[in-house]
Protein backbone atom coordinates (compact mmCIF):
# COMPACT_ATOMS: atom_id res chain seq x y z
CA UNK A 1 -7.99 167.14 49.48
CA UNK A 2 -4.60 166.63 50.57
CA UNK A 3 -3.50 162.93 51.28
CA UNK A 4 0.10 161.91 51.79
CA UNK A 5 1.85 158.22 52.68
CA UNK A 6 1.60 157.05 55.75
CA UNK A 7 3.40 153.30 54.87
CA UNK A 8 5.64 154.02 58.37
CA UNK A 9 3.06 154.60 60.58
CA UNK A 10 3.08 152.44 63.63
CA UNK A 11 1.16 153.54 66.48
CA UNK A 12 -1.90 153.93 64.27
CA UNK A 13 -2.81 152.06 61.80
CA UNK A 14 -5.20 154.70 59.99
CA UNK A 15 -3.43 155.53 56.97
CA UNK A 16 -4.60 158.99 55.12
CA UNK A 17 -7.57 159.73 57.57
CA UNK A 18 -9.21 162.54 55.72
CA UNK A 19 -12.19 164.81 56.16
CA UNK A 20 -12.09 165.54 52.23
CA UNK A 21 -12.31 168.51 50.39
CA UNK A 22 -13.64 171.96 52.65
CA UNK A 23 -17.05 173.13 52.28
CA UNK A 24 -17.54 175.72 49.25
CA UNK A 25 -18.70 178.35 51.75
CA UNK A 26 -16.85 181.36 53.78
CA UNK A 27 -15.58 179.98 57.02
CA UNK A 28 -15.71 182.65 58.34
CA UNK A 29 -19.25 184.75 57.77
CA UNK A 30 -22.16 184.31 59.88
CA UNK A 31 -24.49 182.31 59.58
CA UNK A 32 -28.03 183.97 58.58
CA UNK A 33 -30.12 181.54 61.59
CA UNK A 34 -32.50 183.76 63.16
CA UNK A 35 -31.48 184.65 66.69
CA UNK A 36 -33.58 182.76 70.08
CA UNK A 37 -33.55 183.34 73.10
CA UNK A 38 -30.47 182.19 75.44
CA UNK A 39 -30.83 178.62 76.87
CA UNK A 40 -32.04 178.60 80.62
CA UNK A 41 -32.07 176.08 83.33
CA UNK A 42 -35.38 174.83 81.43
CA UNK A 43 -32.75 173.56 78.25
CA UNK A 44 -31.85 174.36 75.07
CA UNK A 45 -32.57 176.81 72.81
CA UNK A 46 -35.49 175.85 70.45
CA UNK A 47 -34.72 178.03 67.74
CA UNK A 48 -31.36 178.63 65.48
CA UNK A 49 -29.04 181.08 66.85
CA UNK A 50 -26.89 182.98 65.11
CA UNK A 51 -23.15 181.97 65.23
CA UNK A 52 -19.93 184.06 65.01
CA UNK A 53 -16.23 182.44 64.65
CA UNK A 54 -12.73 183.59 66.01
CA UNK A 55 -9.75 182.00 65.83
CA UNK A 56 -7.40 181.69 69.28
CA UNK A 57 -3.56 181.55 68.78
CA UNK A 58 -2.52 179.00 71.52
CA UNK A 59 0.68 176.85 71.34
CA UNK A 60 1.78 173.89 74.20
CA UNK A 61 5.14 174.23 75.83
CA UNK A 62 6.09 176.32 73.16
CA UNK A 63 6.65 174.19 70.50
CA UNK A 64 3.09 172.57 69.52
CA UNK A 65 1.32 175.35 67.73
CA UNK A 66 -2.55 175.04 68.17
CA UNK A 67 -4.30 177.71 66.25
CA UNK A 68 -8.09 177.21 67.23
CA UNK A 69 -11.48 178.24 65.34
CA UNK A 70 -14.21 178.99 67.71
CA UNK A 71 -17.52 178.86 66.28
CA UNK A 72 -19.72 180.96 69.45
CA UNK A 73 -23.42 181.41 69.31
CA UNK A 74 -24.08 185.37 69.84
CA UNK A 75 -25.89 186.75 72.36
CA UNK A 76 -26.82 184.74 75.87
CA UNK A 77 -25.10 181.95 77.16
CA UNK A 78 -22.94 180.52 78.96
CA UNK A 79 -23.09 177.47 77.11
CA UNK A 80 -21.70 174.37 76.84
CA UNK A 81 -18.60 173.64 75.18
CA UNK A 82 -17.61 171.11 72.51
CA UNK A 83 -13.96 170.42 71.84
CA UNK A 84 -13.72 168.97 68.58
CA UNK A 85 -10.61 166.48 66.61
CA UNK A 86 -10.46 166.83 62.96
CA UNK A 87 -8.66 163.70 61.05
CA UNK A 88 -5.08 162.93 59.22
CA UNK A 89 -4.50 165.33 56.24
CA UNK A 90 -7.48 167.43 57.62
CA UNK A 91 -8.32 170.79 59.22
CA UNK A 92 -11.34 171.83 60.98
CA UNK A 93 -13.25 173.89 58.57
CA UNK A 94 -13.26 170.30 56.16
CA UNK A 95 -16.26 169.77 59.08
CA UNK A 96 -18.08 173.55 58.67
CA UNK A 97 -21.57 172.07 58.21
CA UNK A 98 -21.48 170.11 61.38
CA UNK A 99 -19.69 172.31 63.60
CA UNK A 100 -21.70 174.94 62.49
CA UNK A 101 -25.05 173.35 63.13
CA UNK A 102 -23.84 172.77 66.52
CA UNK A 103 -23.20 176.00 67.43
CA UNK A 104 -26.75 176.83 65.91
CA UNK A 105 -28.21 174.63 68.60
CA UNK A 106 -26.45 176.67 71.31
CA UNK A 107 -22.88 174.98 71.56
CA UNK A 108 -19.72 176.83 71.37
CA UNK A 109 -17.41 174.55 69.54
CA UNK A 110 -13.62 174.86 69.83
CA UNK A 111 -11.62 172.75 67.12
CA UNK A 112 -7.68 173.20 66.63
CA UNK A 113 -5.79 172.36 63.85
CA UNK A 114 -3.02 169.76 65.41
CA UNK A 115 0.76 170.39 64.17
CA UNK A 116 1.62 167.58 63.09
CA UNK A 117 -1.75 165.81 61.49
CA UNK A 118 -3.29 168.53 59.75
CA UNK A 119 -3.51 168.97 56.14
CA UNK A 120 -0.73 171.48 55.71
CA UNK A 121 1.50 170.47 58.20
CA UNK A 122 5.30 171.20 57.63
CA UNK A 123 6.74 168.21 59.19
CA UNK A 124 3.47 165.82 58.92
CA UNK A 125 3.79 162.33 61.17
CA UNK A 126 0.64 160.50 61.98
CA UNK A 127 2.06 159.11 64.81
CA UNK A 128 1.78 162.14 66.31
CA UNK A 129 -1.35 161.56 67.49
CA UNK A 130 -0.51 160.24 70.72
CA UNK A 131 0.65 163.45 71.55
CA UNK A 132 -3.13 164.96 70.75
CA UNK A 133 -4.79 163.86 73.99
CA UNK A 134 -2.49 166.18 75.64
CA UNK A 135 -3.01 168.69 73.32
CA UNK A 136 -6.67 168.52 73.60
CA UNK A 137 -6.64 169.12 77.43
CA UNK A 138 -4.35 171.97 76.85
CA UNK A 139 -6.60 173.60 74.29
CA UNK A 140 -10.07 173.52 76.39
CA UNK A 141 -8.46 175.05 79.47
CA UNK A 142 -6.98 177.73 77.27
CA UNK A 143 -10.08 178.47 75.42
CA UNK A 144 -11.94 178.75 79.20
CA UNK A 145 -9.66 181.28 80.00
CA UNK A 146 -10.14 183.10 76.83
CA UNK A 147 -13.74 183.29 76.84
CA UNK A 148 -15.04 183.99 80.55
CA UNK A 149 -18.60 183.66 80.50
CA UNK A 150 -19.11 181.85 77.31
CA UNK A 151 -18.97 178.33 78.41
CA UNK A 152 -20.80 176.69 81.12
CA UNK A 153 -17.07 175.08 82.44
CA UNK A 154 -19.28 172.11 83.89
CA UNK A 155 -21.20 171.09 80.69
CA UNK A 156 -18.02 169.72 77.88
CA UNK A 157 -17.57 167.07 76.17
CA UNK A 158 -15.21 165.85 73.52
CA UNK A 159 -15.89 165.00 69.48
CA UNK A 160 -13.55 163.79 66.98
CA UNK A 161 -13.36 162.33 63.72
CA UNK A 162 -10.50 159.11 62.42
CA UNK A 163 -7.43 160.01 63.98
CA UNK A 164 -9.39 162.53 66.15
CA UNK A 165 -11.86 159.92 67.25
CA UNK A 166 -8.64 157.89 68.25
CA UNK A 167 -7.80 161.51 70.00
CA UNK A 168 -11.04 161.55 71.78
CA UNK A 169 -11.09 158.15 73.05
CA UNK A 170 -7.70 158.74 74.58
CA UNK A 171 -9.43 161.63 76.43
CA UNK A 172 -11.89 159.19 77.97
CA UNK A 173 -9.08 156.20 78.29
CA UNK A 174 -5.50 156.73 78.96
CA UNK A 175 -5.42 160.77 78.91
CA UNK A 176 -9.01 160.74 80.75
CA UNK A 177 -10.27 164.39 81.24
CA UNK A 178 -12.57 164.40 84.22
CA UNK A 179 -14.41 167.41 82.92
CA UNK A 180 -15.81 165.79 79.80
CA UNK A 181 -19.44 165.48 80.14
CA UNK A 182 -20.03 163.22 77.42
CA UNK A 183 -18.16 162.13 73.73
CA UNK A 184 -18.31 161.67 70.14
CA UNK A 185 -16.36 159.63 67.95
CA UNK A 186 -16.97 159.62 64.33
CA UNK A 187 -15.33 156.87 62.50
CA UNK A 188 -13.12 155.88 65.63
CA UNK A 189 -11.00 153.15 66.82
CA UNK A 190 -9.20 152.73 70.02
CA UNK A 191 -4.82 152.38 69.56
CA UNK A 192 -3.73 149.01 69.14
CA UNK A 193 -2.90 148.87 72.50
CA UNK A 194 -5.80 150.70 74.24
CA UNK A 195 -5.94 151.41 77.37
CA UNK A 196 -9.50 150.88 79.45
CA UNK A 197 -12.02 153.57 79.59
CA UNK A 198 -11.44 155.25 83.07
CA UNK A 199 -13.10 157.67 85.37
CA UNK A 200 -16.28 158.94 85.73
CA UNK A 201 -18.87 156.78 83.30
CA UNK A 202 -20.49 159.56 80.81
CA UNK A 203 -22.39 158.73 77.84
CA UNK A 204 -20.66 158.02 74.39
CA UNK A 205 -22.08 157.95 71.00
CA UNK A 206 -20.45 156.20 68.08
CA UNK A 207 -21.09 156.89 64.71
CA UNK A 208 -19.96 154.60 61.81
CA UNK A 209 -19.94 153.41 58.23
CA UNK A 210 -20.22 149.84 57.79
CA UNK A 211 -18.66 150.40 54.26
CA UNK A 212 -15.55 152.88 56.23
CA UNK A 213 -12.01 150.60 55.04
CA UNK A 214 -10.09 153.05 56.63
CA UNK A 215 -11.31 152.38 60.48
CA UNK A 216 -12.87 149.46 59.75
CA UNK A 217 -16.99 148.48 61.55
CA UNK A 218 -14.79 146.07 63.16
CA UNK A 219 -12.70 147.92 64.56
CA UNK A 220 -15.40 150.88 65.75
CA UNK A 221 -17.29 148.23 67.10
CA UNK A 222 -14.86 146.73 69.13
CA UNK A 223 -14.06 149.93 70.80
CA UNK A 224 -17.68 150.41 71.43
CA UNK A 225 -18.22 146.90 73.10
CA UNK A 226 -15.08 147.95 75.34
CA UNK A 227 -17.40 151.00 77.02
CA UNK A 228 -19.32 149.85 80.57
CA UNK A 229 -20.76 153.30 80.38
CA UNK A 230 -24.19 154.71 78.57
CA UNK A 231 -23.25 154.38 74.99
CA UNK A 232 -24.55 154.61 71.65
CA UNK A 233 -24.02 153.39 68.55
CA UNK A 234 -24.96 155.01 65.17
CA UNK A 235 -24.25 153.05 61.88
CA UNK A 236 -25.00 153.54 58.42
CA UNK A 237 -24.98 150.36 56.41
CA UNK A 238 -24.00 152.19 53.02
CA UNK A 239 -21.51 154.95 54.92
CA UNK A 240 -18.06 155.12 54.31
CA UNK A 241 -15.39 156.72 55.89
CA UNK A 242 -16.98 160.40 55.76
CA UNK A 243 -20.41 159.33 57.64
CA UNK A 244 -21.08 163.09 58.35
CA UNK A 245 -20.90 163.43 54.11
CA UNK A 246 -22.01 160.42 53.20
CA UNK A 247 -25.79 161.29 55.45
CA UNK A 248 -25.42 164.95 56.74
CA UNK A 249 -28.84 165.38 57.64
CA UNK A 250 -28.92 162.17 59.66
CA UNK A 251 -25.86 162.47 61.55
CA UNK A 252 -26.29 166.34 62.31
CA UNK A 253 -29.75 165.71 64.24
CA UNK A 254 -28.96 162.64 65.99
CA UNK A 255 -25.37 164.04 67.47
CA UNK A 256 -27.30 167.55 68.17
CA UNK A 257 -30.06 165.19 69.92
CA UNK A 258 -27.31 163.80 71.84
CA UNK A 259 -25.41 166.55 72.84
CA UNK A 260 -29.02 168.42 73.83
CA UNK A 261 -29.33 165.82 76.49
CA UNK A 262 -26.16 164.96 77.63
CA UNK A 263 -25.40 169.01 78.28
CA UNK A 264 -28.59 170.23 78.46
CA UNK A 265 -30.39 167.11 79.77
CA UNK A 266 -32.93 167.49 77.42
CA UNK A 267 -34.78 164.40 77.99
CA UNK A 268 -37.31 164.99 75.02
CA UNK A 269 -33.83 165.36 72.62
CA UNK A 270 -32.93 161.69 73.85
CA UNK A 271 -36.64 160.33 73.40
CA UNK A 272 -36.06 161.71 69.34
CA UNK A 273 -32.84 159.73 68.89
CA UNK A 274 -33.97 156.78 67.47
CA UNK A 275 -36.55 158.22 65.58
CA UNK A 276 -34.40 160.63 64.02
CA UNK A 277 -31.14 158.02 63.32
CA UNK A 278 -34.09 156.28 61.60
CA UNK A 279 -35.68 158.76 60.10
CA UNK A 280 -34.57 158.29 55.97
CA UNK A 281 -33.56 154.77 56.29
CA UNK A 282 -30.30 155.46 55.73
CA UNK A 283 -28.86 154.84 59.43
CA UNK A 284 -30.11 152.75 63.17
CA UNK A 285 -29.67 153.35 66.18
CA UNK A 286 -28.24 150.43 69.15
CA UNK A 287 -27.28 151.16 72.25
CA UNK A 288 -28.02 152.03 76.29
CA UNK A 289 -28.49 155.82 76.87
């Protein structure tokens, strides 16, 4: 994993937010899911479908290159779209396994590397992500355009992780992107001079490590207790930073759970959340869904 100094940084105080080492296996090969049939108006697929990647070139104004890895379900769909934030010193395939099992559950998921933050960035400045809100608005129209008839344009939502949850909340707060559906942030704080949550109230999930000393409980918390809107909160009282490492199994089915009824409205998929947050003993469930 690459880390680097951020002593400097001043807009957010999440020095060397990582996602860790990549997974072992091929980004890009398909996954070997059997295929189901495409979801309906009745909900979501109830089997694994198989899942293709592609990458998008894109780049903002010119001058902030967005390369993007698509990870599509084949066959069927529309469906609905995730957008998702990787951390500082990161990249998106550091989150394969979770992306992946997304897309498995009928989700494309769109995730670009960000110039400035990502883990082989040229010119690296972590207080570039103020700019990612932006960036992130830029990236989900461009991927609509690129793949007409893939994604259900009224069923997003947003997902990040560290300095990508800080992303995402800006996309529901100061940058607020009225056609988010719902949002995930992983080990997320708000800027230390947030701005409200704004707009249309959708539901949020939080997931966090009560050990995490990079984004502090505290801090994750406090952004959660700022949300008037359905929330969730998902904490693991022996996770650290890397909740989504630390209890893959756990956070996978809860966040699919969530996203299965707040695109699909799958109402059975939100009756399973608590059991399933619960279900090794590893992680609980609060909140008002």
């Amino acid at each position: 994993m690459l880390r680097r100094a951020v002593a400097a940084l001043t807009i957010v105080a999440v020095a060397a937010l990582s996602a860790c080492t990549p997974d072992s296996e091929d980004p890009n090969a398909t996954t070997s899911a059997p295929a189901a049939a495409s979801p309906s108006a009745a909900g979501a697929p109830e089997q694994s479908l198989e899942v293709r990647t592609q990458e998008i070139e894109l780049n903002r104004d010119g001058s902030r290159p967005l390369p993007t890895k698509v990870w599509l379900p084949t066959g069927g769909g529309p469906y609905p779209l995730i957008y998702f934030s990787h951390g500082l010193t990161s990249q998106p395939d550091d989150y394969i396994d979770l992306l992946n099992s997304w897309a498995q559950a009928g989700f494309v998921v769109a995730a670009p590397r960000y110039p400035h933050t990502w883990n082989q960035a040229t010119d690296y400045r972590a207080d570039d992500v103020v700019n990612q809100p932006a960036d992130a608005q830029f990236v989900i129209t461009e991927v609509l355009k690129a793949l007409p008839g893939q994604i259900d344009p009224n069923r997003i939502a947003a997902a990040g992780h560290s300095a990508g949850g800080i992303t995402t909340i800006g996309l529901f707060s100061s940058s607020r992107d009225e056609r988010l559906k719902a949002g995930l942030i992983i080990s997320g704080r708000q800027m230390p001079q947030p701005a409200p949550f704004s707009g249309t109230p959708v539901p949020l999930l939080f997931v966090q490590g009560k050990l995490d000393t990079t984004v502090t409980y505290e801090q994750a918390y406090g952004a959660y207790n700022q949300v008037t809107w359905p929330k969730a909160f998902l904490e693991l009282p022996q996770g650290t930073h890397l909740p989504h490492r630390d209890q893959p199994a756990v956070v996978a089915t809860t966040t699919t759970d969530f996203w299965r009824w707040s695109l699909y409205g799958d109402s059975a998929a939100k009756a399973r959340l608590p059991q399933d947050a619960s279900s090794t003993g590893a992680a609980g469930l609060v909140g008002t869904l």
